[in-house]
Protein backbone atom coordinates (compact mmCIF):
# COMPACT_ATOMS: atom_id res chain seq x y z
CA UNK A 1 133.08 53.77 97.30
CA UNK A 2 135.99 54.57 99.90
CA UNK A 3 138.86 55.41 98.90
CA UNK A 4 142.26 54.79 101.13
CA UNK A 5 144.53 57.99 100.01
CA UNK A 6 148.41 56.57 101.75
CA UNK A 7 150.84 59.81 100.47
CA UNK A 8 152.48 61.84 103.17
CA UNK A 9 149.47 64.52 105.07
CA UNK A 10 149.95 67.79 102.90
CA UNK A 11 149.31 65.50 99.37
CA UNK A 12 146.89 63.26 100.72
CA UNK A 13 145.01 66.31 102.31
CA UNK A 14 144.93 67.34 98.38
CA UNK A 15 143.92 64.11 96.96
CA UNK A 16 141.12 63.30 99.58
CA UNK A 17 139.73 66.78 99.43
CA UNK A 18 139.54 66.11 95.45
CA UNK A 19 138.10 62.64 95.37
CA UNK A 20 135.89 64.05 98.01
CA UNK A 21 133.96 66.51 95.59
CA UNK A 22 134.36 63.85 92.98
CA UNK A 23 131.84 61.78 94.82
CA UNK A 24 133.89 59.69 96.46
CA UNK A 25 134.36 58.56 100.57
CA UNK A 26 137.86 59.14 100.42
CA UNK A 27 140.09 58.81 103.90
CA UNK A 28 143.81 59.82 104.30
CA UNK A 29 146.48 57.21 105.56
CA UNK A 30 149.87 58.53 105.13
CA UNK A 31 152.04 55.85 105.60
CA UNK A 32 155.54 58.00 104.77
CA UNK A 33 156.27 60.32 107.77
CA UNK A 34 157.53 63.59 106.41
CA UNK A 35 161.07 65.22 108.94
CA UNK A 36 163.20 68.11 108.46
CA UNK A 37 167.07 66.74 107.05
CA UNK A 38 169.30 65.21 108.86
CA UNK A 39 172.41 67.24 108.21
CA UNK A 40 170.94 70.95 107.39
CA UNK A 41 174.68 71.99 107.35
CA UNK A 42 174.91 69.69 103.93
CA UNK A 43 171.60 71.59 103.29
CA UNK A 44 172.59 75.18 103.80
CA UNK A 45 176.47 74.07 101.72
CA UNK A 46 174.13 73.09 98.54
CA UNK A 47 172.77 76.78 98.58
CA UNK A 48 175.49 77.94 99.41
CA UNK A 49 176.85 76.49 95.65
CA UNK A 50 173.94 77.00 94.06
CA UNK A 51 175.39 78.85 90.95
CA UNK A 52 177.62 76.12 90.58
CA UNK A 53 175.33 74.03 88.88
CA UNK A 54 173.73 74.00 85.93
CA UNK A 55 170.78 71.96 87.36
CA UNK A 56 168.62 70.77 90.01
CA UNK A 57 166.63 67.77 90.00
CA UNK A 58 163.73 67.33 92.65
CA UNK A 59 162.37 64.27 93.17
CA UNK A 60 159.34 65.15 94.56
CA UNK A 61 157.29 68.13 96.08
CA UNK A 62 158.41 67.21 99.45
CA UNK A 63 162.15 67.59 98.39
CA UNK A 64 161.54 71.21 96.88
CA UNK A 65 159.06 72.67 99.91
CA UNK A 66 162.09 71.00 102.83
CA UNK A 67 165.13 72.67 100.30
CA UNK A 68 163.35 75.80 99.92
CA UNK A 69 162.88 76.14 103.38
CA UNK A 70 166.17 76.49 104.20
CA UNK A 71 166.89 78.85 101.46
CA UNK A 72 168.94 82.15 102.65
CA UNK A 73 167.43 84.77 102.14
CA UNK A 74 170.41 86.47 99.97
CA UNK A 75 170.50 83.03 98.24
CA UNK A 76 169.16 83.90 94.32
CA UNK A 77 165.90 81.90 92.83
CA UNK A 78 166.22 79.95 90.05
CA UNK A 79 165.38 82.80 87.19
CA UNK A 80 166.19 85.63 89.03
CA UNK A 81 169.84 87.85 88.19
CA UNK A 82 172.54 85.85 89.59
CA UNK A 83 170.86 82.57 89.04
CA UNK A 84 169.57 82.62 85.50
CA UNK A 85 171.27 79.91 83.84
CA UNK A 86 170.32 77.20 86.50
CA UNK A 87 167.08 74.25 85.45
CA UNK A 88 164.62 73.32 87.67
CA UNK A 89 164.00 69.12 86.89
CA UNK A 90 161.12 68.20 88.06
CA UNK A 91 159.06 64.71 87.16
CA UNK A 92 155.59 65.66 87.46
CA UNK A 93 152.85 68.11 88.59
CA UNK A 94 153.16 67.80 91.93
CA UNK A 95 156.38 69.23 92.29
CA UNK A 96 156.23 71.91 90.10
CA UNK A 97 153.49 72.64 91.78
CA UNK A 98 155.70 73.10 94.56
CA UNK A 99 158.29 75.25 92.80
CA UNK A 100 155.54 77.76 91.91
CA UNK A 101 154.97 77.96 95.77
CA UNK A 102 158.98 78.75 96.15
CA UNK A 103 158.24 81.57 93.56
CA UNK A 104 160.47 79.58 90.93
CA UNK A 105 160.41 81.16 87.13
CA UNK A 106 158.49 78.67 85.41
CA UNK A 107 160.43 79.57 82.38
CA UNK A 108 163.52 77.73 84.80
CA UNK A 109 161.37 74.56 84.95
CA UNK A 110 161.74 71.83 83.30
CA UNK A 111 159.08 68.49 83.04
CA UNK A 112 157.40 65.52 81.19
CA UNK A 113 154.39 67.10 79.13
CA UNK A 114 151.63 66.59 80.75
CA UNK A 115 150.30 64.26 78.22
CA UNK A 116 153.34 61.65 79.05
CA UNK A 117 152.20 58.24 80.21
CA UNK A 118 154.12 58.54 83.03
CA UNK A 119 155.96 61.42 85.17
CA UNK A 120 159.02 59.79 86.02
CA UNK A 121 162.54 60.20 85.91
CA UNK A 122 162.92 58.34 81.93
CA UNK A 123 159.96 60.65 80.88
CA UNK A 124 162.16 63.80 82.40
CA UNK A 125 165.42 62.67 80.43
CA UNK A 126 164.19 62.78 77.12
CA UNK A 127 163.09 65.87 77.77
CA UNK A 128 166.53 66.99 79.18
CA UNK A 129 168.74 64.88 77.87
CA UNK A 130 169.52 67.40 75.12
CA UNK A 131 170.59 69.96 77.69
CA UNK A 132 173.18 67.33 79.19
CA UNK A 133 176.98 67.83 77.50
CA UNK A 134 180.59 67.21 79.08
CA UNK A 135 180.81 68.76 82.10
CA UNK A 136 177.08 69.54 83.09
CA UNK A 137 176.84 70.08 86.46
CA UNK A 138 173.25 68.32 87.89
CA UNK A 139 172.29 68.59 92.48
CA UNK A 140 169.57 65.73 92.68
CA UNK A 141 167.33 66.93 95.86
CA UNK A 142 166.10 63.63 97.57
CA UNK A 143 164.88 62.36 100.50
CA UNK A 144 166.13 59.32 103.21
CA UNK A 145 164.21 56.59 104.36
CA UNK A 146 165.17 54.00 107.03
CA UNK A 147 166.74 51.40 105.18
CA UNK A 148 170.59 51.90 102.86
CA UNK A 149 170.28 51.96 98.98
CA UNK A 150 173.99 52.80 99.55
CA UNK A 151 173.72 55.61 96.29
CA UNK A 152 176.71 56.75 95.37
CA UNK A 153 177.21 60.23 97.17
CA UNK A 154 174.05 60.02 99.05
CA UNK A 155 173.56 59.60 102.71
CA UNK A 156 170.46 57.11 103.96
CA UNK A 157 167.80 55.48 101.94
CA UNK A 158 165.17 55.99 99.14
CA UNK A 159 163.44 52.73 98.67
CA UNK A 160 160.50 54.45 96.64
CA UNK A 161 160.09 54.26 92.85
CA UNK A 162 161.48 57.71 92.87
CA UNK A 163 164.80 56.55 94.50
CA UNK A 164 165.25 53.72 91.72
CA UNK A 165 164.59 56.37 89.12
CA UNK A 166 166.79 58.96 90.58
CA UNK A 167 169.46 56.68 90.66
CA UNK A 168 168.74 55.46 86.84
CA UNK A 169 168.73 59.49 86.03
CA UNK A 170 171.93 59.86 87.49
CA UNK A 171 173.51 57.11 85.51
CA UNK A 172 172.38 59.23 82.30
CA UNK A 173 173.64 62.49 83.62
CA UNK A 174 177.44 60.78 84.22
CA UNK A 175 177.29 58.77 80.88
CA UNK A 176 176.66 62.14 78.86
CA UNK A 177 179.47 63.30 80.72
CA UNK A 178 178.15 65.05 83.42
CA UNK A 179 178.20 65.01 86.84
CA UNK A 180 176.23 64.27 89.49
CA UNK A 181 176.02 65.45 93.44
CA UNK A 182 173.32 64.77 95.84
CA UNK A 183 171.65 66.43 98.89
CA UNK A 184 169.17 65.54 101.54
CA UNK A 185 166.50 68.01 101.81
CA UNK A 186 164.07 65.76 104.09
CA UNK A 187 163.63 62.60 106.32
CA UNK A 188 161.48 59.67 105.40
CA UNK A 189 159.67 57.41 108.72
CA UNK A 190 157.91 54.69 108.83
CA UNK A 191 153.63 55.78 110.16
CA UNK A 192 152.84 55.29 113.63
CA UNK A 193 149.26 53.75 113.24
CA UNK A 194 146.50 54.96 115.91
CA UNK A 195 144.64 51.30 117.04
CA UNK A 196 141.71 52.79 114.90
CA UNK A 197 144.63 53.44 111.89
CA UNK A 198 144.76 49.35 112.52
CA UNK A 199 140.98 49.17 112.42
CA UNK A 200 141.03 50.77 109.14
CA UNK A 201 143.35 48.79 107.40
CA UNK A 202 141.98 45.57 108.86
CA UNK A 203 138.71 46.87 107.65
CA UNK A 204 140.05 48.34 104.23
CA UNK A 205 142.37 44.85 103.64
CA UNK A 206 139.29 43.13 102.71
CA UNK A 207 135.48 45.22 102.25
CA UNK A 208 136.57 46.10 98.88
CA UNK A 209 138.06 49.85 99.57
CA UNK A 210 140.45 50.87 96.69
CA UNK A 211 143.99 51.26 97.87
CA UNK A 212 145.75 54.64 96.63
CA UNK A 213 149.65 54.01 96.20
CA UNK A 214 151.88 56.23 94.42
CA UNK A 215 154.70 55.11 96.21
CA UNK A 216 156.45 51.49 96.60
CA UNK A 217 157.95 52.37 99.85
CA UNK A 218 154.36 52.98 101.47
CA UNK A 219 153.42 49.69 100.62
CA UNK A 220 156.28 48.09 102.62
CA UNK A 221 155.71 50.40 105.28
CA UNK A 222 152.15 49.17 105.11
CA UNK A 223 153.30 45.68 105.16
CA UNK A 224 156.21 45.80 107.55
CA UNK A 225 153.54 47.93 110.51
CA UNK A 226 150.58 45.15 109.91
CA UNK A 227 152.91 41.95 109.58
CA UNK A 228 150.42 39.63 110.06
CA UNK A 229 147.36 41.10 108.00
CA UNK A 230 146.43 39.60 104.74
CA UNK A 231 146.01 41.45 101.64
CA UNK A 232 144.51 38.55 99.34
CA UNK A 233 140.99 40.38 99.33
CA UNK A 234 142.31 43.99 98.85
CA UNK A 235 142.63 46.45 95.60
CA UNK A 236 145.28 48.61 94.77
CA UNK A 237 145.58 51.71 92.22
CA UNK A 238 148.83 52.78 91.91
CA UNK A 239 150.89 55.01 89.78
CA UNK A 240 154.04 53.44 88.18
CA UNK A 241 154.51 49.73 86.93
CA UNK A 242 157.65 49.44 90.03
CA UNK A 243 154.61 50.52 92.63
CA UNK A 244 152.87 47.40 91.43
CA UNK A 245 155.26 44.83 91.23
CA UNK A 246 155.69 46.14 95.30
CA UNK A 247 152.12 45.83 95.68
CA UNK A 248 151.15 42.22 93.69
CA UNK A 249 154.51 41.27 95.59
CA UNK A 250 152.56 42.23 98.99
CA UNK A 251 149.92 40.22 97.71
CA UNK A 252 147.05 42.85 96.88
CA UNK A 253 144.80 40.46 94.91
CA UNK A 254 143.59 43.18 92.40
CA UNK A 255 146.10 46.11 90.96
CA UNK A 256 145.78 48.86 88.57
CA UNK A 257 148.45 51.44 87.25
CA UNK A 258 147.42 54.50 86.61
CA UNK A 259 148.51 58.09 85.09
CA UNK A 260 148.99 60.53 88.20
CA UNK A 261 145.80 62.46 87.20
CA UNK A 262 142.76 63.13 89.23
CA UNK A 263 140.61 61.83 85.59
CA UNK A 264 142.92 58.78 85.04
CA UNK A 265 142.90 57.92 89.05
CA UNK A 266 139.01 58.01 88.68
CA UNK A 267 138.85 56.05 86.35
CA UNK A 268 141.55 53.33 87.18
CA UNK A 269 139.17 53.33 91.43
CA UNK A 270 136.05 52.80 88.98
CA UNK A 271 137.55 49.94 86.93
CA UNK A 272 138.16 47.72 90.16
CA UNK A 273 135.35 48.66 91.78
């Protein structure tokens, strides 16, 4: 059964490689391009103030690997002397994957077990939300797409499921009487689709290939690059309930949610098949 894997190149080089030796014909088609930040002065000020905080929420593994690059190298690591008091939020394997890579005490990090139903940004808060008094201090690390969600204190765009739930996690942070600040550690792009990209999803749209989406905003860049294909015939697995109200809304004739997990994803591409 083929598999169409759409997250950014360094995850879907992960997930392919995995559903691969699972016995699966799985292809990569990132549709999110992954850029360096658009201000890495704003970038270099959050480190900079690092102490400041209390915490720092990532919203995904792409937002830790682009913040950590820019790290100085005087700058202190979350768990090391000088630095600590300061949490590491993170939603879900992926990125603390990612923090283990930036040599981040795992003692600093902070997640959803990984029994939750879901790793998202609700799951995170009642796991934090006990941490959160008067005059917490929270840096939410996030990307920018190409289109304005206007978020208070952000620059650019995050039309993904992350972006609603960052925004929703904010929300709790201020009305526990905290505060919030944001920084943009990376850039978000629409693909630019090879014509045999287009074969693929022409191909894909309709022979009964499984659709991998664990992000709303690769579905509309999916829909918004092949405007006039039809998606009545194709199947989607995706990983939050917002990721498939995008997809059913794109008109994917057959979607599944799924837990983030190679097992549950198996299982989930096996129960449309």
């Amino acid at each position: 059964m083929r598999v169409i894997v759409t997250r950014p190149t360094q995850e879907a080089a992960q997930w392919v490689h995995a559903l691969n030796d699972a016995g699966y014909k799985a292809l990569a088609l990132p549709l999110i391009g992954v850029l360096p930040p658009p201000d890495p002065a704003a970038v270099a000020a959050a480190w900079e103030r690092i102490t400041e905080f209390d915490a720092v929420m990532f919203v995904s593994g792409n937002a830790v690997e682009h913040f950590f690059a820019s790290k100085p190298p005087a700058a202190p690591v979350f768990g090391m002397p000088g630095a600590t008091n300061i949490r590491a939020f993170v939603t879900g394997p992926g990125s603390l994957s990612a923090l283990k890579r930036a040599q981040v005490d795992v003692r600093s990090i902070d997640m959803p077990d990984r029994a939750a139903e879901q790793f998202d940004s609700e799951a995170l808060w009642a796991v934090v939300a006990q941490r959160v008094q008067p005059g917490y201090r929270v840096l939410i690390v996030r990307g920018s797409g190409s289109s304005s969600d206007a978020s208070p204190g952000a620059t650019g765009a995050d039309k993904a499921a992350d972006g609603v739930g960052r925004d929703w996690f904010a929300e709790q942070v201020r009305a526990a009487g905290g505060s919030v600040e944001f920084v943009v550690s990376y850039q978000r792009r629409p693909p630019e689709l090879s014509e045999s990209d287009r074969a693929l999803v022409r191909d894909a749209a309709a022979d009964g290939s499984v659709w991998l989406f664990s992000s709303s905003e690769a579905i509309g860049n999916l829909v918004a690059t092949c405007a006039d294909q039809s998606w009545t015939q194709a199947k989607a697995v995706v990983t939050h309930s917002r990721i498939a109200q995008a997809a059913r809304k794109a008109g994917f004739s057959v979607v599944c949610e799924s837990r983030p997990t190679l097992a549950a994803l198996m299982a989930s591409i096996e129960s449309v098949a």
